[in-house]
Protein backbone atom coordinates (compact mmCIF):
# COMPACT_ATOMS: atom_id res chain seq x y z
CA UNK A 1 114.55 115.17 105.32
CA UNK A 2 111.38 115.07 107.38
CA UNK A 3 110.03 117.23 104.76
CA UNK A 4 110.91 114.69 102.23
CA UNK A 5 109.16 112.45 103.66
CA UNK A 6 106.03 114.34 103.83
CA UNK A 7 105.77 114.99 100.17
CA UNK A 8 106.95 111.41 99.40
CA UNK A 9 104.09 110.20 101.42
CA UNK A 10 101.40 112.85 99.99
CA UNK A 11 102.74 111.44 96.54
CA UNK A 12 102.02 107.61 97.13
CA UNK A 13 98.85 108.47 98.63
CA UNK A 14 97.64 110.52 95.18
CA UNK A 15 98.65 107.56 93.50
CA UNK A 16 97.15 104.95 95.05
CA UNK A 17 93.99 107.10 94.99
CA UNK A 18 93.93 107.16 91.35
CA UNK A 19 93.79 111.05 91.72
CA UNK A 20 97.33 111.41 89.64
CA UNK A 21 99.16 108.55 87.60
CA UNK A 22 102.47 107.33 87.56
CA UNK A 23 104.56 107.35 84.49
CA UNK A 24 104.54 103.97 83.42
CA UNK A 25 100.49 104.29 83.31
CA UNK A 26 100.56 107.24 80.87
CA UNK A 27 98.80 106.58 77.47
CA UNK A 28 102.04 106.82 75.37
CA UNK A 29 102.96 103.48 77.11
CA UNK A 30 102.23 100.09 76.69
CA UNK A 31 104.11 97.68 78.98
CA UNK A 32 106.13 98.00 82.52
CA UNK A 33 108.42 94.81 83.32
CA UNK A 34 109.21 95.54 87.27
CA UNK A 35 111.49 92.21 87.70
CA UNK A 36 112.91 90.80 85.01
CA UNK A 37 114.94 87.45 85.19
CA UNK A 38 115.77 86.82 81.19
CA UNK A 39 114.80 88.50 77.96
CA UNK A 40 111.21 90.84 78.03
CA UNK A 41 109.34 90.67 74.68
């Protein structure tokens, strides 16, 4: 587990730094609704 944790945390820190992207910010797509609460157009 702690070594879980250690690659978690290396992976948030590459994305926050811009240095990979996550999949929702690929080119192929367009729009990311996190919390939805009715219908998403």
């Amino acid at each position: 587990m702690p070594d879980l944790a250690d690659e978690f945390i290396e992976y948030v820190l590459k994305l926050v730094s811009g240095e990979i992207m996550a999949k929702a910010e690929k080119p192929d797509k367009h729009e990311l609704a996190i919390f939805k609460d009715g219908v998403t157009l």
